[in-house]
PDB file of N, CA and C in Angstrom:
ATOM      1  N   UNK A   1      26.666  23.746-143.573  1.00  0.00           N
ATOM      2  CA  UNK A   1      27.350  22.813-144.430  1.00  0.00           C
ATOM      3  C   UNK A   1      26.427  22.458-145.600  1.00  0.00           C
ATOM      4  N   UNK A   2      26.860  22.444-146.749  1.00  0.00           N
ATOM      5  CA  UNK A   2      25.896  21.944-148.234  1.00  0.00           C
ATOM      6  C   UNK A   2      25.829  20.833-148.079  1.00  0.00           C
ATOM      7  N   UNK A   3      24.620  20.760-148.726  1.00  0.00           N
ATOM      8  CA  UNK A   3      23.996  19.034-148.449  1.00  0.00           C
ATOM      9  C   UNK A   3      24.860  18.408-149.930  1.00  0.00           C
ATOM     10  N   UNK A   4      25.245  17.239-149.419  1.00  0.00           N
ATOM     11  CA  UNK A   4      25.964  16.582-150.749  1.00  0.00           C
ATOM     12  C   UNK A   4      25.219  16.145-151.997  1.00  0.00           C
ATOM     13  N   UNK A   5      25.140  15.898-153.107  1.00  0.00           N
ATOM     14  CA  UNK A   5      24.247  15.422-154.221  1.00  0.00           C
ATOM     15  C   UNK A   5      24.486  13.959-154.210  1.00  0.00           C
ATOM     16  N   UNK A   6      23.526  13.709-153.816  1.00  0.00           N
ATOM     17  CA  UNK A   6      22.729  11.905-154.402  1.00  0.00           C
ATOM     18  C   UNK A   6      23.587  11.629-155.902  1.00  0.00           C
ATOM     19  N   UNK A   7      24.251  10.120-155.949  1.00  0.00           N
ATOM     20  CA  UNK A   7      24.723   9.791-157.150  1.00  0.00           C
ATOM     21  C   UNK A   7      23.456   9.405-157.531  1.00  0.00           C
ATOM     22  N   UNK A   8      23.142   9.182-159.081  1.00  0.00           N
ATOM     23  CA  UNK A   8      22.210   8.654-159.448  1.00  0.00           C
ATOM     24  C   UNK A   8      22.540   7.307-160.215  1.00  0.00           C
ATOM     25  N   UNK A   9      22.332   6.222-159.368  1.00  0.00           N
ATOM     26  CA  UNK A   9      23.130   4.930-159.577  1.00  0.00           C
ATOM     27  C   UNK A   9      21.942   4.048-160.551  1.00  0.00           C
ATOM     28  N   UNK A  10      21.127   4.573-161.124  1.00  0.00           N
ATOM     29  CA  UNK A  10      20.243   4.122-162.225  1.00  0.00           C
ATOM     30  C   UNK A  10      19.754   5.251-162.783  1.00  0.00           C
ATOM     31  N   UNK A  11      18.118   4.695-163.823  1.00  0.00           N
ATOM     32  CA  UNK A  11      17.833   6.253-164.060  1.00  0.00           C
ATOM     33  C   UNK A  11      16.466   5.876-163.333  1.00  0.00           C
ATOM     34  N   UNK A  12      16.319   7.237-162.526  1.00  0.00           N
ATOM     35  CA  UNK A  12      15.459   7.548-161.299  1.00  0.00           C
ATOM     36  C   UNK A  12      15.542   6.809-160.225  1.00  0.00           C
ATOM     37  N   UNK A  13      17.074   6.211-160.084  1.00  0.00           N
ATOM     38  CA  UNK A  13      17.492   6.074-158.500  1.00  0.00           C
ATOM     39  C   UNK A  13      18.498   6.176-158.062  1.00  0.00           C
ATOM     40  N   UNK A  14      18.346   7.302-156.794  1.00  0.00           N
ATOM     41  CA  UNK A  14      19.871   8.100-156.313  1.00  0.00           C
ATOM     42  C   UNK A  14      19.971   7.514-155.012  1.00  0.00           C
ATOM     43  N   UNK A  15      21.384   7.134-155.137  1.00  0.00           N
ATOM     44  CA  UNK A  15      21.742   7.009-153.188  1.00  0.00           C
ATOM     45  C   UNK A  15      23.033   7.676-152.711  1.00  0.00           C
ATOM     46  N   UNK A  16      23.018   7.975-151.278  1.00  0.00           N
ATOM     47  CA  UNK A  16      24.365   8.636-150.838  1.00  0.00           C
ATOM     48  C   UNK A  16      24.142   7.959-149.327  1.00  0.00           C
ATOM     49  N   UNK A  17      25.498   7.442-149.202  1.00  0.00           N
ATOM     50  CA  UNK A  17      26.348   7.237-149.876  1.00  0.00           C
ATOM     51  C   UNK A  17      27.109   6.334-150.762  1.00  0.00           C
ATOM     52  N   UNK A  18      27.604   6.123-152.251  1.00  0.00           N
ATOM     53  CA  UNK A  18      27.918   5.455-152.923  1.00  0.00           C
ATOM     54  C   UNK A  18      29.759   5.411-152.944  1.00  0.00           C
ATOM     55  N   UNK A  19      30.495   4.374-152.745  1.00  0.00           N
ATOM     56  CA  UNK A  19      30.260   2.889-152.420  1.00  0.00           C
ATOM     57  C   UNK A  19      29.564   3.103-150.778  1.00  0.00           C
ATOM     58  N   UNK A  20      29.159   1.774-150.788  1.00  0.00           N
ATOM     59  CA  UNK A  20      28.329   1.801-149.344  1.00  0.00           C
ATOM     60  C   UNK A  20      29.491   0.902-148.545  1.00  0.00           C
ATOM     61  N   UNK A  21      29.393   1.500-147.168  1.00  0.00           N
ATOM     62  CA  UNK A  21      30.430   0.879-146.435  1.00  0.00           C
ATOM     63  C   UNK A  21      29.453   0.088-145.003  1.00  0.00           C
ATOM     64  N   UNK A  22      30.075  -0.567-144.285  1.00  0.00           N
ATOM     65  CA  UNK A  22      29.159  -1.453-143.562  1.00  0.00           C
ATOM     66  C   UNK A  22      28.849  -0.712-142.168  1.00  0.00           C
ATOM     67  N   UNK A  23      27.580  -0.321-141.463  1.00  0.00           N
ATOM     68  CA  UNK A  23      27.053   0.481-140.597  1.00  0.00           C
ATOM     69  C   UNK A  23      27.073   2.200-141.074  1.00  0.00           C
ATOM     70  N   UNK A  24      26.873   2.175-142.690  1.00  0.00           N
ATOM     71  CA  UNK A  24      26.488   3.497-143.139  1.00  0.00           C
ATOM     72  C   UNK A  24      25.079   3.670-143.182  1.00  0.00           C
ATOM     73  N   UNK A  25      24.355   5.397-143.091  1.00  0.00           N
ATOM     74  CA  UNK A  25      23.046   5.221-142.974  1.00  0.00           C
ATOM     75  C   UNK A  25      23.344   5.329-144.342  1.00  0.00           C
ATOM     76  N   UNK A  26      22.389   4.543-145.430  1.00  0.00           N
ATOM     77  CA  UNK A  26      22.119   5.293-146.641  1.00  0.00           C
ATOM     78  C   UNK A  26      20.800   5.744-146.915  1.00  0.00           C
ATOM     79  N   UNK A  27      21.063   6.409-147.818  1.00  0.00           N
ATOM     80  CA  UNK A  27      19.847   7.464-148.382  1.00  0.00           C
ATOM     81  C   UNK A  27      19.357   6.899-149.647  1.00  0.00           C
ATOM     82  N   UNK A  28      18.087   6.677-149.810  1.00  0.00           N
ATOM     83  CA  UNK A  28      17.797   6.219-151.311  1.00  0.00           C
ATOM     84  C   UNK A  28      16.622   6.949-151.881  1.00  0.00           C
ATOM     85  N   UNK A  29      16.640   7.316-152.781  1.00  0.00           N
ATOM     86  CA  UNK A  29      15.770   8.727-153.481  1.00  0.00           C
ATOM     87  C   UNK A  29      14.888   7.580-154.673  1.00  0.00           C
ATOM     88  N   UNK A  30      13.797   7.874-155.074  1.00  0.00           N
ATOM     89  CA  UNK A  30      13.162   7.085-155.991  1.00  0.00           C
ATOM     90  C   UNK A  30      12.179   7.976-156.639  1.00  0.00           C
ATOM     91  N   UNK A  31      12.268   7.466-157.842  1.00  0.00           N
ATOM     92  CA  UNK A  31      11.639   8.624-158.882  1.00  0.00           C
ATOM     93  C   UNK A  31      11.257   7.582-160.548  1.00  0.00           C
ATOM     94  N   UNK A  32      11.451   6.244-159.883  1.00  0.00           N
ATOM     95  CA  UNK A  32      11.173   5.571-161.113  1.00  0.00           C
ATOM     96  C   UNK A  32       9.450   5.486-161.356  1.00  0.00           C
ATOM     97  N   UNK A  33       9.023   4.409-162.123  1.00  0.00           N
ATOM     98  CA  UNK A  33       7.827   4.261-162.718  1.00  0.00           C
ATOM     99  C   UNK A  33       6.675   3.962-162.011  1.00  0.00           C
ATOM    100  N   UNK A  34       7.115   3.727-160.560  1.00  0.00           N
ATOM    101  CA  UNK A  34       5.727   3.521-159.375  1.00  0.00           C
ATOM    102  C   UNK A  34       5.770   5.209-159.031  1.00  0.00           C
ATOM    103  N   UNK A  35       6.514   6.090-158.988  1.00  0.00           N
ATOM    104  CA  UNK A  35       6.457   7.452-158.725  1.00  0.00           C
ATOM    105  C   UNK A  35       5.915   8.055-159.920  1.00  0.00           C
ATOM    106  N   UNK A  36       6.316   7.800-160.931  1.00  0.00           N
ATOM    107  CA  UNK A  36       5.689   8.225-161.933  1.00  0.00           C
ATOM    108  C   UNK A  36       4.312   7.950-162.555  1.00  0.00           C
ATOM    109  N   UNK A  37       3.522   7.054-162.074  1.00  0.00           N
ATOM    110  CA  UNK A  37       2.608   6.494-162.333  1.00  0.00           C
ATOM    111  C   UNK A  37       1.660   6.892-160.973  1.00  0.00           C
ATOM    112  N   UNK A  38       2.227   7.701-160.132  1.00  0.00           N
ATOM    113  CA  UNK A  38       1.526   8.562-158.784  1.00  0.00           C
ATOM    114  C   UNK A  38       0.925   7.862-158.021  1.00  0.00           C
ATOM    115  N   UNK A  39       2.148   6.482-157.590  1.00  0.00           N
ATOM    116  CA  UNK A  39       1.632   5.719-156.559  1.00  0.00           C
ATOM    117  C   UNK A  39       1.344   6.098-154.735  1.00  0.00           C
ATOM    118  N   UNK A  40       0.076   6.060-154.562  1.00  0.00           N
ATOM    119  CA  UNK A  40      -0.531   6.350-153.171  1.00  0.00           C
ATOM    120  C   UNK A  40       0.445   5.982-152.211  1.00  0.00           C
ATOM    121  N   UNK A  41       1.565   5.039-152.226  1.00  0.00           N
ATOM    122  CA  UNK A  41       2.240   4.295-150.515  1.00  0.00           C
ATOM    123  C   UNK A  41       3.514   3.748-151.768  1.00  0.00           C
ATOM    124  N   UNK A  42       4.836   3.762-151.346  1.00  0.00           N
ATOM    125  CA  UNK A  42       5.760   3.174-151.912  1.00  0.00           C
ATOM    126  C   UNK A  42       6.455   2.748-150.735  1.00  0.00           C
ATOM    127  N   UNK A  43       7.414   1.343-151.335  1.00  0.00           N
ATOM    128  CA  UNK A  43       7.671   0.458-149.672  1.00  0.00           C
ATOM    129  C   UNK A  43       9.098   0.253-150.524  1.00  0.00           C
ATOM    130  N   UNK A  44      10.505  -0.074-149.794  1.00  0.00           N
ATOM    131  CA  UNK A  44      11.343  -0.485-150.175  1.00  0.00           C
ATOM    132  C   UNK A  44      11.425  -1.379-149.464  1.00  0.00           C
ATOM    133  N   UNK A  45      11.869  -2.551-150.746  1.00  0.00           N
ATOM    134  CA  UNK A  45      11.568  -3.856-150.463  1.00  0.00           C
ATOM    135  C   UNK A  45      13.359  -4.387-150.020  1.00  0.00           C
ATOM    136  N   UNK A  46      13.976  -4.755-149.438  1.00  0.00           N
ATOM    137  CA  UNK A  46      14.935  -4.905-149.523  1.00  0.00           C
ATOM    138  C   UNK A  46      15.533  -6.286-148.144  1.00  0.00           C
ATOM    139  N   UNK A  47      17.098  -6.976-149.004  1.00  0.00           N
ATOM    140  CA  UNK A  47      17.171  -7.604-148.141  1.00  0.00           C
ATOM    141  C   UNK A  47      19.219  -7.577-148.136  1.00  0.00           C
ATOM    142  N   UNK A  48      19.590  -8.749-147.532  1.00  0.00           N
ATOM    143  CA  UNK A  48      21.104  -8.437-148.059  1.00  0.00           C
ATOM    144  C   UNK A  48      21.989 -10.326-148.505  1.00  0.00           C
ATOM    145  N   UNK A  49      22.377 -10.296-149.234  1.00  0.00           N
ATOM    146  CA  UNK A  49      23.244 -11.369-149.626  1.00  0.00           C
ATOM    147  C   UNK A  49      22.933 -12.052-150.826  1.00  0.00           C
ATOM    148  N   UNK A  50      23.115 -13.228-151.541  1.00  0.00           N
ATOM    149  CA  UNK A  50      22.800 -13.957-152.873  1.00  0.00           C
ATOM    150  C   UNK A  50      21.233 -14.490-152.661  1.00  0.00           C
ATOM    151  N   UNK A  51      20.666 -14.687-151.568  1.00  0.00           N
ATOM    152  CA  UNK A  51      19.296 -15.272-151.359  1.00  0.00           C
ATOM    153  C   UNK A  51      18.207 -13.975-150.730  1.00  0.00           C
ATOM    154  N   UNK A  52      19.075 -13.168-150.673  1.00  0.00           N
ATOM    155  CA  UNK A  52      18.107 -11.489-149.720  1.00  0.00           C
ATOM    156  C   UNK A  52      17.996 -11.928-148.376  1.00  0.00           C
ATOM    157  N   UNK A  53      18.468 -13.183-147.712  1.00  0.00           N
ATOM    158  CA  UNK A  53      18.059 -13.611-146.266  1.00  0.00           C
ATOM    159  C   UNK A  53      16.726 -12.981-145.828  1.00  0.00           C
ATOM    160  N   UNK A  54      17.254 -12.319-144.806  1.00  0.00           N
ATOM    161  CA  UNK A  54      15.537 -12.010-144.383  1.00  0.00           C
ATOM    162  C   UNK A  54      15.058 -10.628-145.108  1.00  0.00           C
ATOM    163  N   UNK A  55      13.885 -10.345-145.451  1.00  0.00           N
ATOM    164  CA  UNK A  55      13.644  -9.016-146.611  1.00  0.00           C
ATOM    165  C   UNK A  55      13.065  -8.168-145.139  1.00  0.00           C
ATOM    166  N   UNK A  56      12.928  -6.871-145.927  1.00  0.00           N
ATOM    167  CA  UNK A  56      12.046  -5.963-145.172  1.00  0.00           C
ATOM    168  C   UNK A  56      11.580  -5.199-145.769  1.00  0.00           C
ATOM    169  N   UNK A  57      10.115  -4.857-145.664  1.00  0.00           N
ATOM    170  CA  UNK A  57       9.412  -3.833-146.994  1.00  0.00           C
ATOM    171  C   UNK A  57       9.675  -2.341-145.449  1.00  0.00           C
ATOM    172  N   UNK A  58      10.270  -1.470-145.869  1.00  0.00           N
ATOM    173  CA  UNK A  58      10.089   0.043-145.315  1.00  0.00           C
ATOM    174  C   UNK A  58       9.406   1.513-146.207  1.00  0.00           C
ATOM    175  N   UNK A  59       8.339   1.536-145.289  1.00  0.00           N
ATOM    176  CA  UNK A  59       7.743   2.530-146.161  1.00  0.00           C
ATOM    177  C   UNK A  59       8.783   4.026-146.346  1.00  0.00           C
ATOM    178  N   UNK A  60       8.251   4.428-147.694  1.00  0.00           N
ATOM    179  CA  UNK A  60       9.008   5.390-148.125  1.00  0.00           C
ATOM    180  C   UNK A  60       8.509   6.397-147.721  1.00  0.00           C
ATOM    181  N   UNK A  61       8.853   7.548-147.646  1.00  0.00           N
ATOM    182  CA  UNK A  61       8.496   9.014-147.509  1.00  0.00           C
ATOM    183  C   UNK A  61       8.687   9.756-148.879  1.00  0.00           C
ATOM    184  N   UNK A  62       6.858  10.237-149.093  1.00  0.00           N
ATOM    185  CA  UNK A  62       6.823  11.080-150.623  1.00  0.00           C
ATOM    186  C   UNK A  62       7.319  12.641-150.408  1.00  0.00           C
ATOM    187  N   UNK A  63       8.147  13.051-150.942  1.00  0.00           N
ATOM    188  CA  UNK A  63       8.496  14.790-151.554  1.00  0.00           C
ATOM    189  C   UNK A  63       7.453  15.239-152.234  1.00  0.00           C
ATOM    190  N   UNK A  64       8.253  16.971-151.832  1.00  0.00           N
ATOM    191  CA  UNK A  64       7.180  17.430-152.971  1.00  0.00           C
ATOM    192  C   UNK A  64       7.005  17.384-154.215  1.00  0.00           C
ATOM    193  N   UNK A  65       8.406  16.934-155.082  1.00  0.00           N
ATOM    194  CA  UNK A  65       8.757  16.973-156.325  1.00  0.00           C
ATOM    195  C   UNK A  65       7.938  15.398-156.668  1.00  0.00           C
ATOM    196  N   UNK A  66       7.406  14.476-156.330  1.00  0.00           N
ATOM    197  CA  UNK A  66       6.515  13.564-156.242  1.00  0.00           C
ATOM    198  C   UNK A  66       7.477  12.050-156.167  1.00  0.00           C
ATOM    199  N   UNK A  67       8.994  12.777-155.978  1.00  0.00           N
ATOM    200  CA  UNK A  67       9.379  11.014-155.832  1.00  0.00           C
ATOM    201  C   UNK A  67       9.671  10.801-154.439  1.00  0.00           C
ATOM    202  N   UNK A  68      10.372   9.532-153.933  1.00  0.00           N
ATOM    203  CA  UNK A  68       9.789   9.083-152.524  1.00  0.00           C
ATOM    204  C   UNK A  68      11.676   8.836-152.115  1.00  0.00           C
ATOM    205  N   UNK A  69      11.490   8.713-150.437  1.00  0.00           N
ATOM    206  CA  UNK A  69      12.865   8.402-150.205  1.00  0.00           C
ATOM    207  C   UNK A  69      13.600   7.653-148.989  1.00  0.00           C
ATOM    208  N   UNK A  70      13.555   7.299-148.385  1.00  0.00           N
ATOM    209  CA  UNK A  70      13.981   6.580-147.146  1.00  0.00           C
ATOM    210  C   UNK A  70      15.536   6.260-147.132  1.00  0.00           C
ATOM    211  N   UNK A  71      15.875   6.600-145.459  1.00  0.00           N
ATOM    212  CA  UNK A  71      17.198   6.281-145.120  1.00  0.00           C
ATOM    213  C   UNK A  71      16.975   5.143-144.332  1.00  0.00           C
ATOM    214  N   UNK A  72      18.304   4.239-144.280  1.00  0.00           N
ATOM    215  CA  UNK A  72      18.733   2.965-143.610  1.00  0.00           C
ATOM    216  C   UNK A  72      19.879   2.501-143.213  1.00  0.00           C
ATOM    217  N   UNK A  73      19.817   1.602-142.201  1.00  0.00           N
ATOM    218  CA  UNK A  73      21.161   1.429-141.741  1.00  0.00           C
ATOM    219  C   UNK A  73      21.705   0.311-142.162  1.00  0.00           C
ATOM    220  N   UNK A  74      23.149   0.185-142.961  1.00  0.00           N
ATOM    221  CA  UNK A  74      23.509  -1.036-143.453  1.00  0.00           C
ATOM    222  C   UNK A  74      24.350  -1.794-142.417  1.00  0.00           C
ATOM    223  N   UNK A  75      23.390  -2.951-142.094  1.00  0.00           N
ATOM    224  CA  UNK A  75      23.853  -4.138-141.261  1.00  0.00           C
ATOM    225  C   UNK A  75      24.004  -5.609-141.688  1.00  0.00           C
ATOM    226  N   UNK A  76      24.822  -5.672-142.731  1.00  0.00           N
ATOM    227  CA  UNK A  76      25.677  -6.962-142.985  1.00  0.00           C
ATOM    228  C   UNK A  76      26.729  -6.541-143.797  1.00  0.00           C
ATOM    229  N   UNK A  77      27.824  -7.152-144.412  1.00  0.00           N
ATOM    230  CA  UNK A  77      29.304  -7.150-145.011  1.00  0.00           C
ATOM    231  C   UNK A  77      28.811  -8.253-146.084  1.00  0.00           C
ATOM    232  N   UNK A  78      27.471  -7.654-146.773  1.00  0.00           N
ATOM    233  CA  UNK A  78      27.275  -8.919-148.207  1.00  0.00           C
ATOM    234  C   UNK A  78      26.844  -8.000-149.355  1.00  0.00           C
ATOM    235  N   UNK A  79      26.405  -8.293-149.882  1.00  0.00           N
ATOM    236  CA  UNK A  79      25.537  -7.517-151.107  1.00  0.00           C
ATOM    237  C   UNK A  79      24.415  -6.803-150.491  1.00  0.00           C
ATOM    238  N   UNK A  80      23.958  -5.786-150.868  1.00  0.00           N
ATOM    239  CA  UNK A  80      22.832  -5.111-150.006  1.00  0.00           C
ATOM    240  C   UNK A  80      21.297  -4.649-151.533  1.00  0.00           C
ATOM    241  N   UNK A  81      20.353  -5.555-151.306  1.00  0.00           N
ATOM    242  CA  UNK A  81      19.770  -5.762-152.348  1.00  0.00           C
ATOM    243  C   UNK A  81      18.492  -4.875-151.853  1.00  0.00           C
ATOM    244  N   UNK A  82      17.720  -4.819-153.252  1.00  0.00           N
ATOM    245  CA  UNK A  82      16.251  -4.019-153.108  1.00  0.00           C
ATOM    246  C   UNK A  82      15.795  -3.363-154.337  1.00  0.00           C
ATOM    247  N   UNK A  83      14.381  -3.074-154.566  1.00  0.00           N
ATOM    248  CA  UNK A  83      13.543  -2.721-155.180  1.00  0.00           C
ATOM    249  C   UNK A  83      12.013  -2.399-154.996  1.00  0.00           C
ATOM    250  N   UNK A  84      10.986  -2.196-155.247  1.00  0.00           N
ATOM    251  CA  UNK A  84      10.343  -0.997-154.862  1.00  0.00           C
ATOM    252  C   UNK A  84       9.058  -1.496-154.987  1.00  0.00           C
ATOM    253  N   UNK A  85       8.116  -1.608-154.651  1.00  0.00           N
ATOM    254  CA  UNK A  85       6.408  -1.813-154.611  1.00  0.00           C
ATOM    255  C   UNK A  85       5.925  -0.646-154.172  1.00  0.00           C
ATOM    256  N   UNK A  86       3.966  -0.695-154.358  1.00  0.00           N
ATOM    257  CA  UNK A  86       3.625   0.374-154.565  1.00  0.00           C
ATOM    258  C   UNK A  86       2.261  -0.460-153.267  1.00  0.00           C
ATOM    259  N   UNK A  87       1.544   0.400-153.156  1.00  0.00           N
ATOM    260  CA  UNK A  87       0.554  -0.225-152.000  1.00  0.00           C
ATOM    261  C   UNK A  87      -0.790  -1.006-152.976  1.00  0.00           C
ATOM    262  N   UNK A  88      -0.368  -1.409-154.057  1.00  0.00           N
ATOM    263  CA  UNK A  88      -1.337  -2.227-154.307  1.00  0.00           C
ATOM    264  C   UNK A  88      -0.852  -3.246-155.471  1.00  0.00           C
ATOM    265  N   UNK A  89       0.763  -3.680-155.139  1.00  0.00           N
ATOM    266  CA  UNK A  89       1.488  -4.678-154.766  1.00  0.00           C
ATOM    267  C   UNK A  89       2.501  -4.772-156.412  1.00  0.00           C
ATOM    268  N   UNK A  90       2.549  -3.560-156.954  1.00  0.00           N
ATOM    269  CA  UNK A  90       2.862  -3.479-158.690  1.00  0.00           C
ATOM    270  C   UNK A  90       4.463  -3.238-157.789  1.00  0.00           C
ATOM    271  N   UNK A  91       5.148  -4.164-158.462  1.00  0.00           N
ATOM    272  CA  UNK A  91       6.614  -3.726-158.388  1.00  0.00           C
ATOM    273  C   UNK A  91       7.272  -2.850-159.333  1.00  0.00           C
ATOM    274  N   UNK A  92       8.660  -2.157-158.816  1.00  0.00           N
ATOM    275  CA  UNK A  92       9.515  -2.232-159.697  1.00  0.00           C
ATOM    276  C   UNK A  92      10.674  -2.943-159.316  1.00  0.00           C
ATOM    277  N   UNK A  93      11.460  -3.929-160.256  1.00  0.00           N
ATOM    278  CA  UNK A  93      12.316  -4.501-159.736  1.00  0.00           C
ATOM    279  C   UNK A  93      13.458  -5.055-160.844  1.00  0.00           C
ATOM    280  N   UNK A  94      13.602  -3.349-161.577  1.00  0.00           N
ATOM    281  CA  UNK A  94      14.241  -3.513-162.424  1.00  0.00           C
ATOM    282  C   UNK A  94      14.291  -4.762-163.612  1.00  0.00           C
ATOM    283  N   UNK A  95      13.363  -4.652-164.215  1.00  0.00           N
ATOM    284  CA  UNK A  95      12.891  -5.971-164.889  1.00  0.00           C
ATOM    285  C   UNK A  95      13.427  -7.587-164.207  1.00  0.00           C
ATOM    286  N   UNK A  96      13.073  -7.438-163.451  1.00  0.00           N
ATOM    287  CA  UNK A  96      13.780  -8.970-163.058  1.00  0.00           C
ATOM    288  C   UNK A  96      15.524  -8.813-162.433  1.00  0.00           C
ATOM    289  N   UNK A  97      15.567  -7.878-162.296  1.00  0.00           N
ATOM    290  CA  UNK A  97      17.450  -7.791-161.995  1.00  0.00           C
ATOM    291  C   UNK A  97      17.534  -7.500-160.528  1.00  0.00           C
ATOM    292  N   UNK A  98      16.227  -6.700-160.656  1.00  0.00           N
ATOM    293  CA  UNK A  98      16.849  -5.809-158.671  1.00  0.00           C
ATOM    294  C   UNK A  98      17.488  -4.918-158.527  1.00  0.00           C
ATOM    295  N   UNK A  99      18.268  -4.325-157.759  1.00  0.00           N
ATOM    296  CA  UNK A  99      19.626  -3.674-157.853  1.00  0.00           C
ATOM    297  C   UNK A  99      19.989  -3.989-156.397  1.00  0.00           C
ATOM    298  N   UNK A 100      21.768  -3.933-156.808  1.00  0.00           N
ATOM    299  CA  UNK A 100      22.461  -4.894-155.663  1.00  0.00           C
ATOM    300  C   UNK A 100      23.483  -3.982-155.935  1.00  0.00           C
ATOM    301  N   UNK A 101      24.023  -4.152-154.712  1.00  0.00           N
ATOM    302  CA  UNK A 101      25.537  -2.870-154.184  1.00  0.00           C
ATOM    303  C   UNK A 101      26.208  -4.281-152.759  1.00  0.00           C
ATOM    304  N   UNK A 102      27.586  -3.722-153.717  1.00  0.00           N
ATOM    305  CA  UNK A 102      28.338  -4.959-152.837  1.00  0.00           C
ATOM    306  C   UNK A 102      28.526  -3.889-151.553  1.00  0.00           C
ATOM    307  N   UNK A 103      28.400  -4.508-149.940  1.00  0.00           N
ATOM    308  CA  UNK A 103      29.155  -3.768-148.776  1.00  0.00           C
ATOM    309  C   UNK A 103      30.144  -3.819-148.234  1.00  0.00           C
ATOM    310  N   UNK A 104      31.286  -2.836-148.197  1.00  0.00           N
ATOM    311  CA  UNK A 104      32.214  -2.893-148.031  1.00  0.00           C
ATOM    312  C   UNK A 104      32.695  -2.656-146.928  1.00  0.00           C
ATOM    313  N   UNK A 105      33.553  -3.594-146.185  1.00  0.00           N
ATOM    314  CA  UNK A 105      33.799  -3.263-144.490  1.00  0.00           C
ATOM    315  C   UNK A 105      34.815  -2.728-144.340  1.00  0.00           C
ATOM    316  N   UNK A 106      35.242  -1.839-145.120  1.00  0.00           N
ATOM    317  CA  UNK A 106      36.063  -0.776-144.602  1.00  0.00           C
ATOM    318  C   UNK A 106      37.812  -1.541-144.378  1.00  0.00           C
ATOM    319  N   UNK A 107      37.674  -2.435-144.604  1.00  0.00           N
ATOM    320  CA  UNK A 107      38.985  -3.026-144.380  1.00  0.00           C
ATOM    321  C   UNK A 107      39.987  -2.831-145.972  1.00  0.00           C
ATOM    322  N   UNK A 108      41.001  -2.236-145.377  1.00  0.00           N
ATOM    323  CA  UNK A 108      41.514  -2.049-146.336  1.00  0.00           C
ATOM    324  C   UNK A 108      42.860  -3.203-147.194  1.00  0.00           C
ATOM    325  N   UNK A 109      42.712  -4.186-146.442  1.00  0.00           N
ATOM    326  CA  UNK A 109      43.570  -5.164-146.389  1.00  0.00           C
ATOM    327  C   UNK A 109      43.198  -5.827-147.645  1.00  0.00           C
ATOM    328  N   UNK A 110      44.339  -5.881-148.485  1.00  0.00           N
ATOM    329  CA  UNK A 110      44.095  -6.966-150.156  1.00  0.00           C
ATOM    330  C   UNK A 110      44.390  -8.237-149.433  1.00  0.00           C
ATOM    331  N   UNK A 111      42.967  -9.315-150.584  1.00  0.00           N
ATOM    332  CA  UNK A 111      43.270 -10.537-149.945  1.00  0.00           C
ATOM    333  C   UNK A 111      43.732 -11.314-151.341  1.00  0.00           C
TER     334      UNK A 111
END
């Protein structure tokens, strides 16, 4: 079976799958300015809702092409937030914005 292509939902960050639905693994590919700048350890920083509730930094896994990538399992029905540090604590975090993906529980019911 062909592996599907990563949307690229910024520039130098791809995830699949896009929209994210609730208990999907997703995939997140990173290739922004801590990869580019040939950071030693990259961590995704991430949490879920308007406050991030509880965060979790997960280390990334580097490619050979030099950007980094980690899969995860989405466990809440809120916004699913995150952005990127490097192991000697330089973020990226989209100038101050983050990036946030609403989760969708699959319910197809209009309210």
């Amino acid at each position: 079976m062909p592996r599907r292509k990563m949307a690229e939902v910024a520039a130098g960050i791809f995830m699949d799958p896009v929209p994210i639905t609730l208990g999907d693994e997703v995939k997140i590919k990173y290739k922004g300015i801590l990869a580019e700048a040939k950071a030693e350890k990259v961590y995704l920083h991430a949490g879920y809702g308007p406050d991030w509730g509880k965060t979790v930094d997960i280390p990334m896994r580097k490619l050979r092409d030099g950007s980094w990538t980690v899969s995860l399992q989405i466990e809440e029905p809120s916004s699913f937030n995150f952005c990127f540090r490097d192991n000697a604590h330089n973020w990226d975090n989209n100038y101050g914005r983050n990036w946030s993906f609403q989760v969708h529980t699959g319910d197809s019911e209009l309210h």
